[in-house]
N, C-alpha and C. Protein backbone atom coordinates (compact mmCIF):
# COMPACT_ATOMS: atom_id res chain seq x y z
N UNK A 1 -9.46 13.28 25.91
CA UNK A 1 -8.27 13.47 25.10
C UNK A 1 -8.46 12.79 23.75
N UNK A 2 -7.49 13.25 22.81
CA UNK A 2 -7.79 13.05 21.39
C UNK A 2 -6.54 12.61 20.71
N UNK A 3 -6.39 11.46 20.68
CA UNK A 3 -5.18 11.07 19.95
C UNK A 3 -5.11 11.01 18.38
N UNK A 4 -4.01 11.49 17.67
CA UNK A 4 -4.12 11.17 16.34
C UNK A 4 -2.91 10.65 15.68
N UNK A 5 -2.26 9.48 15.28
CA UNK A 5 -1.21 8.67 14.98
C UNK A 5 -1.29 8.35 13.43
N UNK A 6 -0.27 7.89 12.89
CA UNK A 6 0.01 7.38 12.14
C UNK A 6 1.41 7.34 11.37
N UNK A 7 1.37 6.95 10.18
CA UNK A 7 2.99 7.09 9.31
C UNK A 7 2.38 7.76 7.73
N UNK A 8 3.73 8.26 7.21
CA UNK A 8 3.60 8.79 5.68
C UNK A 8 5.39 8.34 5.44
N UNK A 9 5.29 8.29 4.19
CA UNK A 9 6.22 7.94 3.46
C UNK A 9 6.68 9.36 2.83
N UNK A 10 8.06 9.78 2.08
CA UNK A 10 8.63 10.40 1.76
C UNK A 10 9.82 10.16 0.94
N UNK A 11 9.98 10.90 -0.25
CA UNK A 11 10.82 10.43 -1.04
C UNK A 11 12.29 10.60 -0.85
N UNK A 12 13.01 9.42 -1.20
CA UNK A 12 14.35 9.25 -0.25
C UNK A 12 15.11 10.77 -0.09
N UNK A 13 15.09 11.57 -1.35
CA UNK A 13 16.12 12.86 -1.65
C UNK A 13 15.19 13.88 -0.96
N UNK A 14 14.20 13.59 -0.11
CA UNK A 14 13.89 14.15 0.31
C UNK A 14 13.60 14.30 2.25
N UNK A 15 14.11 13.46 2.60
CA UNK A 15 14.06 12.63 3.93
C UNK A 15 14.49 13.90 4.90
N UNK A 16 15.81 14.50 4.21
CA UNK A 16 16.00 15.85 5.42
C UNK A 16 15.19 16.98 5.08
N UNK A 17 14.61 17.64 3.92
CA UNK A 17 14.05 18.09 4.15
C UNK A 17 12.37 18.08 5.20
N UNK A 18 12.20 16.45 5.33
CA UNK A 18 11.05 16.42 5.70
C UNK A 18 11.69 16.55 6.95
N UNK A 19 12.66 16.39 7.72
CA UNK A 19 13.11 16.07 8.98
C UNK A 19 13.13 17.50 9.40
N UNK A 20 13.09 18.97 9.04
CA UNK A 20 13.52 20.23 8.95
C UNK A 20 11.74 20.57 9.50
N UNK A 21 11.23 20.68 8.37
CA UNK A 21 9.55 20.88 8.23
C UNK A 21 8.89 20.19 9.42
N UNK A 22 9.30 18.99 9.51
CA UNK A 22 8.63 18.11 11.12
C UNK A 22 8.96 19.02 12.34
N UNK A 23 10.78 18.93 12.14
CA UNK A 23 11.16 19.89 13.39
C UNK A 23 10.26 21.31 13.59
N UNK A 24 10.11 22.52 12.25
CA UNK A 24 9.28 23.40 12.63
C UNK A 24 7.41 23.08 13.26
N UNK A 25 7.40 21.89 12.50
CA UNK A 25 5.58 21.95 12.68
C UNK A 25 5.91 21.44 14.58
N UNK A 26 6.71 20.52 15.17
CA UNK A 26 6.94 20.63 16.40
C UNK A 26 6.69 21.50 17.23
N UNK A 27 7.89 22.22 17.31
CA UNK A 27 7.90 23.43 17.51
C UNK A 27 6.81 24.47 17.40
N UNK A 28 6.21 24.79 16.38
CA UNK A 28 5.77 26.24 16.33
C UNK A 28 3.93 25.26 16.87
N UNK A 29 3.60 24.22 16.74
CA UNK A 29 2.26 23.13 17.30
C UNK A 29 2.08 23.35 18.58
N UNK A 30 3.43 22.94 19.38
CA UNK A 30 3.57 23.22 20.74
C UNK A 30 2.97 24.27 21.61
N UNK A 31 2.75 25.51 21.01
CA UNK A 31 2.02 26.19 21.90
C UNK A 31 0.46 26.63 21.52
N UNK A 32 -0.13 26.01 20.37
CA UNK A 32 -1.60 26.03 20.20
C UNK A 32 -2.53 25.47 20.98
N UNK A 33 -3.37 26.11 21.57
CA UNK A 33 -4.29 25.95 22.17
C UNK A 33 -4.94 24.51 22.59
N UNK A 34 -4.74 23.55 23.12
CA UNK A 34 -4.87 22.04 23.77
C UNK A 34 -4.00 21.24 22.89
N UNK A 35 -2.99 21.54 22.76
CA UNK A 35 -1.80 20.67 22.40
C UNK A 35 -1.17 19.93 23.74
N UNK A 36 -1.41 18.70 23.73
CA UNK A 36 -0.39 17.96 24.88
C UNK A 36 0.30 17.30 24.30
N UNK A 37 0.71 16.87 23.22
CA UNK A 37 1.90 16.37 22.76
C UNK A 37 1.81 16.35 21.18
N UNK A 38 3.02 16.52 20.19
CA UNK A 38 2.83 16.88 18.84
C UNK A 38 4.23 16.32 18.32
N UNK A 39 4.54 15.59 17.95
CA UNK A 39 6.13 14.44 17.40
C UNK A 39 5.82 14.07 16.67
N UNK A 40 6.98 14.24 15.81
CA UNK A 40 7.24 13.19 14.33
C UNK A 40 8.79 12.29 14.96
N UNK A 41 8.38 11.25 14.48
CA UNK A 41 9.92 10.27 14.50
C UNK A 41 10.23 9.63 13.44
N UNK A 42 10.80 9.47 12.86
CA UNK A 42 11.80 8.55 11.93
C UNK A 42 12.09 7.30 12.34
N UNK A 43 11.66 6.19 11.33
CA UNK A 43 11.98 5.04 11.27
C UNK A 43 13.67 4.31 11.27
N UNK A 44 14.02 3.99 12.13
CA UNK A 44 15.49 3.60 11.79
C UNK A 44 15.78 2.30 11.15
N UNK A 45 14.69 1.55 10.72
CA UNK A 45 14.53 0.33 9.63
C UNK A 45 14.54 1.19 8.31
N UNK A 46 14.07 2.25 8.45
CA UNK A 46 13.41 2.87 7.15
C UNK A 46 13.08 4.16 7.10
N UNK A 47 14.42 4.39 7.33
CA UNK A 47 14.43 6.02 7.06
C UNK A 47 13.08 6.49 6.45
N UNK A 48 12.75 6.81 5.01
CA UNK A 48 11.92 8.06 4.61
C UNK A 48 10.79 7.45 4.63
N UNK A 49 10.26 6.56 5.97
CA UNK A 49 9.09 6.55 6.67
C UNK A 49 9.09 7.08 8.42
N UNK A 50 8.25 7.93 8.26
CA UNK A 50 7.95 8.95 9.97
C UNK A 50 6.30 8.57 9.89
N UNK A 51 6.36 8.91 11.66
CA UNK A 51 5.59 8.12 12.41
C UNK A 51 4.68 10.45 13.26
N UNK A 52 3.83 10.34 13.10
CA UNK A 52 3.23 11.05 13.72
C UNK A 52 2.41 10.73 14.90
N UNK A 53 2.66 11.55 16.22
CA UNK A 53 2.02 11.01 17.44
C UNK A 53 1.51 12.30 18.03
N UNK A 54 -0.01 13.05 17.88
CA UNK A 54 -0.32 13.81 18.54
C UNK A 54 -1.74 13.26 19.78
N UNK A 55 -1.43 14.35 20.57
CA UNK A 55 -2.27 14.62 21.80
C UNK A 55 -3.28 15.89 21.76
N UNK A 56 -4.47 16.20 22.12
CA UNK A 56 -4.90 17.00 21.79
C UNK A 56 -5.64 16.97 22.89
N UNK A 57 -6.59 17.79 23.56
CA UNK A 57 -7.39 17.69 24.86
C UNK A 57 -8.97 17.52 24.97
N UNK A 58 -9.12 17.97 23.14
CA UNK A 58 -10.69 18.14 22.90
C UNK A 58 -10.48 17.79 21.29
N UNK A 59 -11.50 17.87 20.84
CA UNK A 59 -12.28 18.22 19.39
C UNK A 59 -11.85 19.33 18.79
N UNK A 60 -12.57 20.03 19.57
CA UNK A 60 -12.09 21.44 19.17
C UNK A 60 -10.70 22.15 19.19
N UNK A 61 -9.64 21.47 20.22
CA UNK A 61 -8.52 22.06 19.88
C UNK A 61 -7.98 21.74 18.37
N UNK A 62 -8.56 20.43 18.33
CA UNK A 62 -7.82 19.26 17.00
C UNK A 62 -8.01 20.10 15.71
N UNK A 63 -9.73 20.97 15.58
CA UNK A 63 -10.05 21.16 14.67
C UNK A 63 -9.08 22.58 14.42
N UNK A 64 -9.56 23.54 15.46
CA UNK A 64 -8.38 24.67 15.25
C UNK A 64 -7.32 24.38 14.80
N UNK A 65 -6.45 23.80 15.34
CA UNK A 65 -5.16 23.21 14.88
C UNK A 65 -5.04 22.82 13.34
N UNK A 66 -6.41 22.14 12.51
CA UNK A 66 -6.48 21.91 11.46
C UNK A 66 -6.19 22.96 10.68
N UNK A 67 -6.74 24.29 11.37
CA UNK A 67 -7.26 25.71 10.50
C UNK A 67 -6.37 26.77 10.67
N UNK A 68 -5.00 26.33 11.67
CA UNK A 68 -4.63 27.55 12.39
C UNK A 68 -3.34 27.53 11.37
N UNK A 69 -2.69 29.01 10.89
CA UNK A 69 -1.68 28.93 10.27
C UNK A 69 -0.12 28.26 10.33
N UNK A 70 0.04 27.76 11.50
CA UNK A 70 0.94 26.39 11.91
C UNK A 70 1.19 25.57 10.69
N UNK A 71 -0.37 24.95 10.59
CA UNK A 71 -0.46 23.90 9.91
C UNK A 71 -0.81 23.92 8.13
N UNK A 72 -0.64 25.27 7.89
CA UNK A 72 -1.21 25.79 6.56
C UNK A 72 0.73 25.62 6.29
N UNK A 73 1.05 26.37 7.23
CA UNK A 73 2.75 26.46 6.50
C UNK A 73 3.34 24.65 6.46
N UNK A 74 2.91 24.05 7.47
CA UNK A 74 3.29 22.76 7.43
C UNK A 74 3.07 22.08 6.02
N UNK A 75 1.89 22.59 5.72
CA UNK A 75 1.23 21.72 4.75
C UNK A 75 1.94 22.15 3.30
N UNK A 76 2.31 23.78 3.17
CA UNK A 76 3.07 24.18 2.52
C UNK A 76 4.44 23.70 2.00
N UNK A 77 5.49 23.30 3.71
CA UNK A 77 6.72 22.81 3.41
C UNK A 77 6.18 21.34 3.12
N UNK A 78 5.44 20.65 3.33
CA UNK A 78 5.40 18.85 3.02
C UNK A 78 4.63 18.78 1.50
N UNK A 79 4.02 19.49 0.58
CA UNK A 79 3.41 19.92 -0.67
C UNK A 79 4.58 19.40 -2.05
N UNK A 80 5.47 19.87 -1.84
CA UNK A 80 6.86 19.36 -2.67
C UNK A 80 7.66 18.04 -2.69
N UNK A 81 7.63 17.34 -1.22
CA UNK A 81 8.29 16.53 -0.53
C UNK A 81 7.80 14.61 -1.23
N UNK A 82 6.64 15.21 -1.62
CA UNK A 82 6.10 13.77 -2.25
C UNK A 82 5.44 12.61 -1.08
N UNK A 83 4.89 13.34 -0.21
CA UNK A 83 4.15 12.27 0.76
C UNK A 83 3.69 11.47 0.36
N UNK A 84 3.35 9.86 0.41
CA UNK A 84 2.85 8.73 0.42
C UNK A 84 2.68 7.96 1.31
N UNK A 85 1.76 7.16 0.90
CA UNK A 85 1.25 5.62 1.74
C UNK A 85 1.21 6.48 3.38
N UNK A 86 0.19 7.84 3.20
CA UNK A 86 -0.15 8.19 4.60
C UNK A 86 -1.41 7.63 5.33
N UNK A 87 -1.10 7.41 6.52
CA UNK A 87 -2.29 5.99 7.13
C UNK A 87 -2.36 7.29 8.72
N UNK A 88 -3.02 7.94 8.61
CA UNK A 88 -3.12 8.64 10.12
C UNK A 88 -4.67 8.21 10.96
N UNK A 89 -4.33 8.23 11.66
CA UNK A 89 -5.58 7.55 12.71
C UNK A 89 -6.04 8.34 13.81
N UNK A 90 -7.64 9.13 14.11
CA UNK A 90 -8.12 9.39 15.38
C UNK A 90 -8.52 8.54 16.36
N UNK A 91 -8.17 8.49 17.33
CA UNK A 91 -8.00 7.78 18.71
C UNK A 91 -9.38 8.50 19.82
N UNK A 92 -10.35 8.31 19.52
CA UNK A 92 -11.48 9.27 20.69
C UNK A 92 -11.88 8.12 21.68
N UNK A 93 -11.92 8.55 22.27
CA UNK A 93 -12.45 7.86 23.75
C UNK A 93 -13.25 6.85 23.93
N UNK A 94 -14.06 6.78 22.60
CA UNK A 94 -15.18 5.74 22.48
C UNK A 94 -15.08 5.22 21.09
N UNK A 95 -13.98 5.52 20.43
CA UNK A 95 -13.43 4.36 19.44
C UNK A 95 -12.73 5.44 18.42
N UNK A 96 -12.04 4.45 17.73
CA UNK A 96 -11.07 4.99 16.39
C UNK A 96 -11.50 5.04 15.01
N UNK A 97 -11.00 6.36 14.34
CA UNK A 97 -11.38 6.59 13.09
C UNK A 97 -10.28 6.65 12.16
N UNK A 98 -10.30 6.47 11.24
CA UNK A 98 -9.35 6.52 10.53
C UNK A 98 -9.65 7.77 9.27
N UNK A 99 -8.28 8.21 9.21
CA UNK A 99 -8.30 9.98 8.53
C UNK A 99 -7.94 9.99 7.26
N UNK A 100 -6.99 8.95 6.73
CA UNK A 100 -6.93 9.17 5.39
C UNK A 100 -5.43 8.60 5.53
């Protein structure tokens, strides 16, 4: 299994829209090919910071998932939103990488 975590920041006037865009990338993530778990949460110290927590089963699901149009539209709705101070992390079995 393939974990990938972290947080991004978001600009305050923009907090529901990111909360909208999370809810779809949820949703429409959920049924791609070795998805075991795919959540965004919200900070309740600090609102327009969210926390990403995925599960993945392989490599290869992770990478599809990178490429698959899910995540092209995701990347689309979060493009405007002003992401910052994003810290996401791979979790592999025999140690952690860090993604950017």
């Amino acid at each position: 299994m393939i974990i990938v975590t972290g947080t991004m920041e978001v600009g305050e006037a923009h907090v529901e829209a990111a909360k909208e865009a999370f809810r779809l990338a949820e949703a429409a993530t959920a049924s791609e090919r070795g998805c075991i778990t795919y959540r965004f949460f919200q900070s309740v110290a600090q609102p327009t910071l969210f926390r990403v927590y995925e599960e993945w089963e392989d490599k290869d699901a992770l990478r599809e998932h990178a490429q698959h149009e899910n995540m092209a539209r995701h990347r689309e709705r979060m493009a405007p939103l002003g992401v910052s101070n994003r810290q996401i992390s791979m979790i592999e079995p025999e140690r952690i990488r860090e993604l950017g």
